[in-house]
C-alpha atoms as a PDB file:
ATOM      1  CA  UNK A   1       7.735 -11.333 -10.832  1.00  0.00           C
ATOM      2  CA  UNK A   2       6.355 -10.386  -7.584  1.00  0.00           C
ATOM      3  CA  UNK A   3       5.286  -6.422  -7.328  1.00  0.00           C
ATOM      4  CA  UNK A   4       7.490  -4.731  -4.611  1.00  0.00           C
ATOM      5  CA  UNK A   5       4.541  -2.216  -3.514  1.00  0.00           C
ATOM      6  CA  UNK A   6       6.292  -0.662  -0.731  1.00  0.00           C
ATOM      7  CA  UNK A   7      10.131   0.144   0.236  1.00  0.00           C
ATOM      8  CA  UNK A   8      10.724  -1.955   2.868  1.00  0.00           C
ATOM      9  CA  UNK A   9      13.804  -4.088   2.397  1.00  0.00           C
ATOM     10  CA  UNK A  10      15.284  -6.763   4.494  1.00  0.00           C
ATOM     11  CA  UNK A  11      18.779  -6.896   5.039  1.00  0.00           C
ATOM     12  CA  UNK A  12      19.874 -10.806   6.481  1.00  0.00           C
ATOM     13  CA  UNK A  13      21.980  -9.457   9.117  1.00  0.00           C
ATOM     14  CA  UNK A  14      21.842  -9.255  12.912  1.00  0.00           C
ATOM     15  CA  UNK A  15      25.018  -7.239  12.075  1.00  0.00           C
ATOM     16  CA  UNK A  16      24.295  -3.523  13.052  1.00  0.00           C
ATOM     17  CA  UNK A  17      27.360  -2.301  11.071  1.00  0.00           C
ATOM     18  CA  UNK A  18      26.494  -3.888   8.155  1.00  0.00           C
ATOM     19  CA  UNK A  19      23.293  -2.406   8.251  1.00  0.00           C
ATOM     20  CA  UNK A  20      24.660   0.963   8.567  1.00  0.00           C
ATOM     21  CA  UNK A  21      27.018   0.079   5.455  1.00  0.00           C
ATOM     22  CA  UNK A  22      24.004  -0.725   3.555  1.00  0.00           C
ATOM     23  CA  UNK A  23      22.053   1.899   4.978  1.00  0.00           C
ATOM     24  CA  UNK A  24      25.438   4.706   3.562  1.00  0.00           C
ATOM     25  CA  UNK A  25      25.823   3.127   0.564  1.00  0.00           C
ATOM     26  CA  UNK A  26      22.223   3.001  -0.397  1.00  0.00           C
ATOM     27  CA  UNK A  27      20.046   5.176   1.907  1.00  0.00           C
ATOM     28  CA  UNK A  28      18.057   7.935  -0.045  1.00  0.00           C
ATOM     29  CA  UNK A  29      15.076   8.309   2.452  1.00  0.00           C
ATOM     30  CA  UNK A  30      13.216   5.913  -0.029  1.00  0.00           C
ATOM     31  CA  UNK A  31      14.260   3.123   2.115  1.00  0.00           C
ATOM     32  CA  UNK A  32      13.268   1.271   5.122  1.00  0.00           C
ATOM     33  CA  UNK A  33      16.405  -1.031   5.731  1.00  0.00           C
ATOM     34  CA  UNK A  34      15.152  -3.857   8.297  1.00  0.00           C
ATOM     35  CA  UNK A  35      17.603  -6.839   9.664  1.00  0.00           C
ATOM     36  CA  UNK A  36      16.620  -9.752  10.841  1.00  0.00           C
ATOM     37  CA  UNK A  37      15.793  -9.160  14.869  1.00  0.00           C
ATOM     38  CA  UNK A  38      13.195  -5.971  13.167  1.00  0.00           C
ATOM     39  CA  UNK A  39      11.157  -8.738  11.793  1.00  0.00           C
ATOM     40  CA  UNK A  40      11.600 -11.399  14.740  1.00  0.00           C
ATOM     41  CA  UNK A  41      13.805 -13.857  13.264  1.00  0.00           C
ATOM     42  CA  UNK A  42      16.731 -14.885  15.487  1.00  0.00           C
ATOM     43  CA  UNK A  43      17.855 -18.166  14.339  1.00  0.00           C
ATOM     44  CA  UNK A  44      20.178 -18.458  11.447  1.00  0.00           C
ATOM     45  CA  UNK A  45      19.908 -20.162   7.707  1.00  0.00           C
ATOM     46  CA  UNK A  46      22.670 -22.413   8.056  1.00  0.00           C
ATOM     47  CA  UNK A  47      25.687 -21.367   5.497  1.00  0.00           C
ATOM     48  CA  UNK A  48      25.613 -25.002   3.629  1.00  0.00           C
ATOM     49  CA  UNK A  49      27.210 -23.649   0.730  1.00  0.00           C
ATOM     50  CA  UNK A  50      30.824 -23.994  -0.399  1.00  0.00           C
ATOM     51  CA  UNK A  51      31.076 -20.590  -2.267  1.00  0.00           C
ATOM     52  CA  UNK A  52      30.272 -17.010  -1.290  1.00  0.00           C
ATOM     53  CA  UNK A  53      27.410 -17.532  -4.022  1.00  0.00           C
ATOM     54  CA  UNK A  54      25.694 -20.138  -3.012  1.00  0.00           C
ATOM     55  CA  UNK A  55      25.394 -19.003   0.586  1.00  0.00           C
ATOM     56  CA  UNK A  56      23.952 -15.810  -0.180  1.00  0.00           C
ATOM     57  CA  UNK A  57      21.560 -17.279  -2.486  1.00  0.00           C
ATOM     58  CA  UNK A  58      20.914 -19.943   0.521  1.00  0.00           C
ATOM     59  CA  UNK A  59      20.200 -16.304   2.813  1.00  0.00           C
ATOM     60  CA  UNK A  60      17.953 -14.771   0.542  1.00  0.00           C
ATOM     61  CA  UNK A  61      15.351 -16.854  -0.679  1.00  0.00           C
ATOM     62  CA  UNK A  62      14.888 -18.602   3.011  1.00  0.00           C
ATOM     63  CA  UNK A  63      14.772 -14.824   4.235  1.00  0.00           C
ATOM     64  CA  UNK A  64      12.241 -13.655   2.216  1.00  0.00           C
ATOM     65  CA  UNK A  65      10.286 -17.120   2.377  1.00  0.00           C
ATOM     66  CA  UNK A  66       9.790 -16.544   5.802  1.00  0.00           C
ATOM     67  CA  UNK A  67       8.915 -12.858   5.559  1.00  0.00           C
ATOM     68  CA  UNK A  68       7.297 -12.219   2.189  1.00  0.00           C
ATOM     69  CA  UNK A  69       9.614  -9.451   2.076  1.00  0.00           C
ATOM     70  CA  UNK A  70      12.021  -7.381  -0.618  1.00  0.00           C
ATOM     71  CA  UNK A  71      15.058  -9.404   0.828  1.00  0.00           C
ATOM     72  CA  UNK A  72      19.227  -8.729   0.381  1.00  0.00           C
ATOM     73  CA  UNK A  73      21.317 -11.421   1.318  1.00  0.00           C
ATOM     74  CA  UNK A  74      25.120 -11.340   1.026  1.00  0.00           C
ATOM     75  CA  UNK A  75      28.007 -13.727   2.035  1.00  0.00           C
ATOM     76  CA  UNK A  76      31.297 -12.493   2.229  1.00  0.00           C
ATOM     77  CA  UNK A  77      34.505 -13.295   3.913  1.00  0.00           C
ATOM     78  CA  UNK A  78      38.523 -12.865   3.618  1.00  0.00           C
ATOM     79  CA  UNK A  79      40.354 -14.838   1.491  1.00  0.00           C
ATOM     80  CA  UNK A  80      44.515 -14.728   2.378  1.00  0.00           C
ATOM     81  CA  UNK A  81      46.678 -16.578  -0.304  1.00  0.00           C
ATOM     82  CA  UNK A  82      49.168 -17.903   1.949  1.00  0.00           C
ATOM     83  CA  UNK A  83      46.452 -19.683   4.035  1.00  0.00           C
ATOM     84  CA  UNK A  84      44.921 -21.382   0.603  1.00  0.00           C
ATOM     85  CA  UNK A  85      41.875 -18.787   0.843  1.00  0.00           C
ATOM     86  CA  UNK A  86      41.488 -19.169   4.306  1.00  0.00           C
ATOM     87  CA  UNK A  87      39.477 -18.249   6.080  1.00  0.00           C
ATOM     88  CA  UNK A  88      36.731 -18.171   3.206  1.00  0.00           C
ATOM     89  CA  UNK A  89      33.343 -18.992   3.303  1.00  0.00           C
ATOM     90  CA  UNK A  90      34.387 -19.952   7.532  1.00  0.00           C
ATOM     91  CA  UNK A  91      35.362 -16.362   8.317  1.00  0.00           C
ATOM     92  CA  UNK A  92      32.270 -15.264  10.202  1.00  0.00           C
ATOM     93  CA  UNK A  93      33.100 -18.628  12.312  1.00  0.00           C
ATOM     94  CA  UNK A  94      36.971 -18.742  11.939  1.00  0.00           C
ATOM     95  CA  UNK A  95      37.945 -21.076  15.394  1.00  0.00           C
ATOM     96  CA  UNK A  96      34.964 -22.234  15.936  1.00  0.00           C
ATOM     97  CA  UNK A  97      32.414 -21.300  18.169  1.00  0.00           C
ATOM     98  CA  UNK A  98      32.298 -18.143  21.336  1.00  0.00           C
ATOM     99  CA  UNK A  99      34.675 -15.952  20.084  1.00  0.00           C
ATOM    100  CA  UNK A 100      35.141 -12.756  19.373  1.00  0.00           C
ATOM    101  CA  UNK A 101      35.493 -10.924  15.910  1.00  0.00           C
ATOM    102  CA  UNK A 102      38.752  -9.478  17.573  1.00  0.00           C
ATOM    103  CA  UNK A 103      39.716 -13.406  18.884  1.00  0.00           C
ATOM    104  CA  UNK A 104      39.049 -14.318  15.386  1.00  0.00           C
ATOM    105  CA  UNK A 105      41.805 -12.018  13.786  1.00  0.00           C
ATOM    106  CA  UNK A 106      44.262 -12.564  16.761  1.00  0.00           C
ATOM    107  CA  UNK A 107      43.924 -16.638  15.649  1.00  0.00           C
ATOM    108  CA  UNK A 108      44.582 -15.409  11.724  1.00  0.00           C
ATOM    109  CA  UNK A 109      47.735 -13.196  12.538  1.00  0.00           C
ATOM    110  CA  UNK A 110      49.226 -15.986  15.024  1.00  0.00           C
ATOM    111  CA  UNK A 111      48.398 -18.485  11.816  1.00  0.00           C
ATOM    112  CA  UNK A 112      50.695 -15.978   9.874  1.00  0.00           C
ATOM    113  CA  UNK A 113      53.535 -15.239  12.403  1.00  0.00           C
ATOM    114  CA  UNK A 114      56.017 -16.338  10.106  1.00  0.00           C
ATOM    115  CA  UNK A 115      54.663 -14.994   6.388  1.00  0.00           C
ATOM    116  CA  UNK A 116      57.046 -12.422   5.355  1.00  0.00           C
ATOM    117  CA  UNK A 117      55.659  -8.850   4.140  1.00  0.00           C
ATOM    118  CA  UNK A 118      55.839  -9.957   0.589  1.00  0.00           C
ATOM    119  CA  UNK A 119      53.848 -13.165   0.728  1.00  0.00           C
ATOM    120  CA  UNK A 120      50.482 -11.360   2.357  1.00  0.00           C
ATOM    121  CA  UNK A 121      48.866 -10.563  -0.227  1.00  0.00           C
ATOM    122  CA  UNK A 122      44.374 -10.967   0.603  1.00  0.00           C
ATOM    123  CA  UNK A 123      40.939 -10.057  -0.709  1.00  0.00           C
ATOM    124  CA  UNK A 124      37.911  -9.764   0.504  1.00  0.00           C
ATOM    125  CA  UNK A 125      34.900 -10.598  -1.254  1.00  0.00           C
ATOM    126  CA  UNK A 126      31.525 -10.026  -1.132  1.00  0.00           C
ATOM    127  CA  UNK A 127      28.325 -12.101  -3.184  1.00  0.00           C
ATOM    128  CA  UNK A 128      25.193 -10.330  -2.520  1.00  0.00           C
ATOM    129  CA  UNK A 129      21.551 -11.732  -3.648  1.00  0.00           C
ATOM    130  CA  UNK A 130      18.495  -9.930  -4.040  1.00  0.00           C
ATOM    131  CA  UNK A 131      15.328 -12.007  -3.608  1.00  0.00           C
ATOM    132  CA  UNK A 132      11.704 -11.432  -4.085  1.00  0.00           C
ATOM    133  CA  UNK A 133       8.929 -11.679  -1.991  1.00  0.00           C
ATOM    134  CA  UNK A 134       8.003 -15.362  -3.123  1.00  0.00           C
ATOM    135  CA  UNK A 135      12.030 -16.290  -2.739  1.00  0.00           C
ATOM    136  CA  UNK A 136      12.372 -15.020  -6.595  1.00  0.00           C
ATOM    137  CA  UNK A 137      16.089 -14.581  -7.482  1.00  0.00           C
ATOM    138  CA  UNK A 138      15.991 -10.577  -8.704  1.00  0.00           C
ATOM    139  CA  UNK A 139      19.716 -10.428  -8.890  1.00  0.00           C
ATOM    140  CA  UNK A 140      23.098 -11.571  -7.926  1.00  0.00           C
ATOM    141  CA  UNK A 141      26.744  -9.166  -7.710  1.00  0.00           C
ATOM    142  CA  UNK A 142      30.081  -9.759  -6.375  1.00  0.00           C
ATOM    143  CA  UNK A 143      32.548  -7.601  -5.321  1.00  0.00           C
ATOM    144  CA  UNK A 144      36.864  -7.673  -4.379  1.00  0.00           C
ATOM    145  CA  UNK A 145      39.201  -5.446  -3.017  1.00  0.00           C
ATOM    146  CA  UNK A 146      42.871  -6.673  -2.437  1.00  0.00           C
ATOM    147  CA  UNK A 147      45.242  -6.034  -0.339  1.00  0.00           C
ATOM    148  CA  UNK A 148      47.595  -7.143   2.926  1.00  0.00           C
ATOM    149  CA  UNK A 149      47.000  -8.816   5.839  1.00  0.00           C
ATOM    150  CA  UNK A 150      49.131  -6.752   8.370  1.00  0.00           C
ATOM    151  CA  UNK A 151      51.369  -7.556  11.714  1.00  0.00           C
ATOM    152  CA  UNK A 152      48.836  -5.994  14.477  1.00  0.00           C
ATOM    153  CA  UNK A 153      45.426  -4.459  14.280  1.00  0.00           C
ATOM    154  CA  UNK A 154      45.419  -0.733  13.652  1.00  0.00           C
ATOM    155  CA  UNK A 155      41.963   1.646  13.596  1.00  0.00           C
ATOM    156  CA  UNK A 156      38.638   1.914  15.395  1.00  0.00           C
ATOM    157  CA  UNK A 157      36.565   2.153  12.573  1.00  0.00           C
ATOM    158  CA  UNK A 158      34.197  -0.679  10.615  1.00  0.00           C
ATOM    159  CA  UNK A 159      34.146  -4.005  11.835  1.00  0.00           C
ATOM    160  CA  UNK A 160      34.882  -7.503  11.414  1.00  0.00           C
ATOM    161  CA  UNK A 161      38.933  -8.217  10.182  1.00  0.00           C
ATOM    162  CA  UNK A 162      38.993  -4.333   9.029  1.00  0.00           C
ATOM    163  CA  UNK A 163      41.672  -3.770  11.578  1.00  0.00           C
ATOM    164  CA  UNK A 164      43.914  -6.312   9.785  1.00  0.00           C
ATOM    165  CA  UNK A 165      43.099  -5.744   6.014  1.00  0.00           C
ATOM    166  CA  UNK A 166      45.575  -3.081   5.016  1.00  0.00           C
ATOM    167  CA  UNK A 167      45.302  -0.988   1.836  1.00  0.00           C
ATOM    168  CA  UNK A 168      49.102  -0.221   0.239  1.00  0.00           C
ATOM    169  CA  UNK A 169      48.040   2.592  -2.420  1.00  0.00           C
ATOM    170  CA  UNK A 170      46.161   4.105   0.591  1.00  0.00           C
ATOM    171  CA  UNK A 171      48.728   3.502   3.950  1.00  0.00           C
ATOM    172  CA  UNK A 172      45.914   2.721   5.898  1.00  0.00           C
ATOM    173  CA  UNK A 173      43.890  -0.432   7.185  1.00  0.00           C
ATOM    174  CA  UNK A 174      40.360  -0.898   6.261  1.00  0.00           C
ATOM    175  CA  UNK A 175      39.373   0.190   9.517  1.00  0.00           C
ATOM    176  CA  UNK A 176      41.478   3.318   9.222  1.00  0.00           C
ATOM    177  CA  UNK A 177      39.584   4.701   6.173  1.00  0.00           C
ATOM    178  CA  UNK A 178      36.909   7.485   6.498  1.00  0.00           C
ATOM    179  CA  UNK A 179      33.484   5.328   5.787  1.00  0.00           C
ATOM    180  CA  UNK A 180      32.836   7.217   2.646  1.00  0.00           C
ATOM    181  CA  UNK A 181      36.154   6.026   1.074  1.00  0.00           C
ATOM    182  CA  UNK A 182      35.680   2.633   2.712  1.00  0.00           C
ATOM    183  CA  UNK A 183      32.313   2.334   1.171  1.00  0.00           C
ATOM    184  CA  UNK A 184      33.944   3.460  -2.090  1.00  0.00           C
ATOM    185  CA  UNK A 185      36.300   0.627  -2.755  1.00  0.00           C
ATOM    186  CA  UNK A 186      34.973  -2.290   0.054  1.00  0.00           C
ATOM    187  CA  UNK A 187      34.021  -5.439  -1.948  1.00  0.00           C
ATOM    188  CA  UNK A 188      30.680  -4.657   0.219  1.00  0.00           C
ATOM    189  CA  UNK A 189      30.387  -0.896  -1.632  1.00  0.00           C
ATOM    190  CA  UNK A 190      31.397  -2.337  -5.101  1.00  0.00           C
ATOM    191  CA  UNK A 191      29.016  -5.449  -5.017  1.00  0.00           C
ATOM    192  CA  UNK A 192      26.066  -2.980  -3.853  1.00  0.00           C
ATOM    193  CA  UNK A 193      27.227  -0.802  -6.249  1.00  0.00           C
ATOM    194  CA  UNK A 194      26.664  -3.427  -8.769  1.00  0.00           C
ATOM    195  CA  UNK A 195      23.184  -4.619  -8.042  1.00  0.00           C
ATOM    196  CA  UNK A 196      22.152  -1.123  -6.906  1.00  0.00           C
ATOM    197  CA  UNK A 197      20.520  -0.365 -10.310  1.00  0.00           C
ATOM    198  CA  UNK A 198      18.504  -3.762 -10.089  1.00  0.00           C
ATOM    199  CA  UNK A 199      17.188  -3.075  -6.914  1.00  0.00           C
ATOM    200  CA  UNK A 200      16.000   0.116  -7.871  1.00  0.00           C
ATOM    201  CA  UNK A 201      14.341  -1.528 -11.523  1.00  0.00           C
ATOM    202  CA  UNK A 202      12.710  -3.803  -8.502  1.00  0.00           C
ATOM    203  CA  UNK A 203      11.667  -1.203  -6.159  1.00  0.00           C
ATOM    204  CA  UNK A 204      10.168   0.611  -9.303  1.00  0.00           C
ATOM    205  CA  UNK A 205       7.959  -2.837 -10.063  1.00  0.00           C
ATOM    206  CA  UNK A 206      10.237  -3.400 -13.711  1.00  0.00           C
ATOM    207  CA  UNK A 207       9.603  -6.797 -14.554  1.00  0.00           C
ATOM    208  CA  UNK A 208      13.181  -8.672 -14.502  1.00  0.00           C
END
């Protein structure tokens, strides 16, 4: 494998919250978490891929191709079982083109105007891919946490369709959680989680 010889580590994201997700979840000090606009790149991989796995695999090895750098890649999206898993692997892009992440979720709850409370039911999910400095594949983990999709938005906090995804053990949506309990059970926190001990065997120069 290739040597990791410092502790710089790409994150494929011009997402600022993500990064500071990543950055909560796995930020010791040891780290220098970079996303995409640090290193100059502002043009996309296109998402080819039909599953959450594939695309992240897609992310990382193009990522660190370009870069020659420690790279993360994940691909994750909401998956609502009276839609047929829609939005999916279009979430990021659910109605096309220009809009907003808060346009996006209006479209979703108008899509689900009349889906009674008990019929609901959604995940998210989250593949993340950790690729070497030669495009290497170092590691792959998933994460899922289910819930509800509710009737209106409700908190301030995270990002994305967090005001929507609503936790029933908890009361609360996803963007009403404190970001310690959010990172706790996210399918973001539990698939970093996952491949956290990897990346560390990689940042240490293990051999896979």
């Amino acid at each position: 494998m290739t040597k990791v010889s410092d502790r710089k580590l790409l994150v494929a994201t011009h997402n600022k919250g993500k990064i500071a997700e990543y950055t909560d979840i796995l930020g010791n000090g040891r780290i220098a978490f970079l996303m995409l606009s640090d290193v100059g790149i502002t043009e996309d991989v296109p998402e080819t891929g039909s599953t959450f796995r594939e695309n992240a695999i897609l992310k990382a090895t193009a990522y660190a191709g370009q870069t020659g750098l420690l790279t993360l890649a994940d691909d994750s999206g909401l998956e609502v079982a009276a839609l047929g898993g829609r939005p999916g692997v279009l979430t990021a892009r659910y109605g096309g083109p220009g809009l907003s992440m808060a346009e996006r979720y209006t479209l979703l709850l108008q899509e689900m105007t009349e889906i009674p409370d008990s019929l609901r039911a959604a995940q998210f999910c989250c593949v993340i891919a950790l690729a070497a400095p030669d495009g290497t594949i170092l590691g792959v983990s998933e994460g899922v946490c289910r819930g509800k999709i509710v009737w209106e938005p409700s908190g301030e906090a995270g990002f994305g369709y967090d005001p929507i995804f609503y936790f029933p053990e908890y009361g609360l949506t996803m963007a009403q959680l404190r970001p310690a309990e959010k990172h706790r059970i996210s399918h973001r926190g539990r698939a970093m989680e996952a491949i956290a001990p990897r990346l560390r065997e990689v940042l240490n120069g293990r051999k896979p």
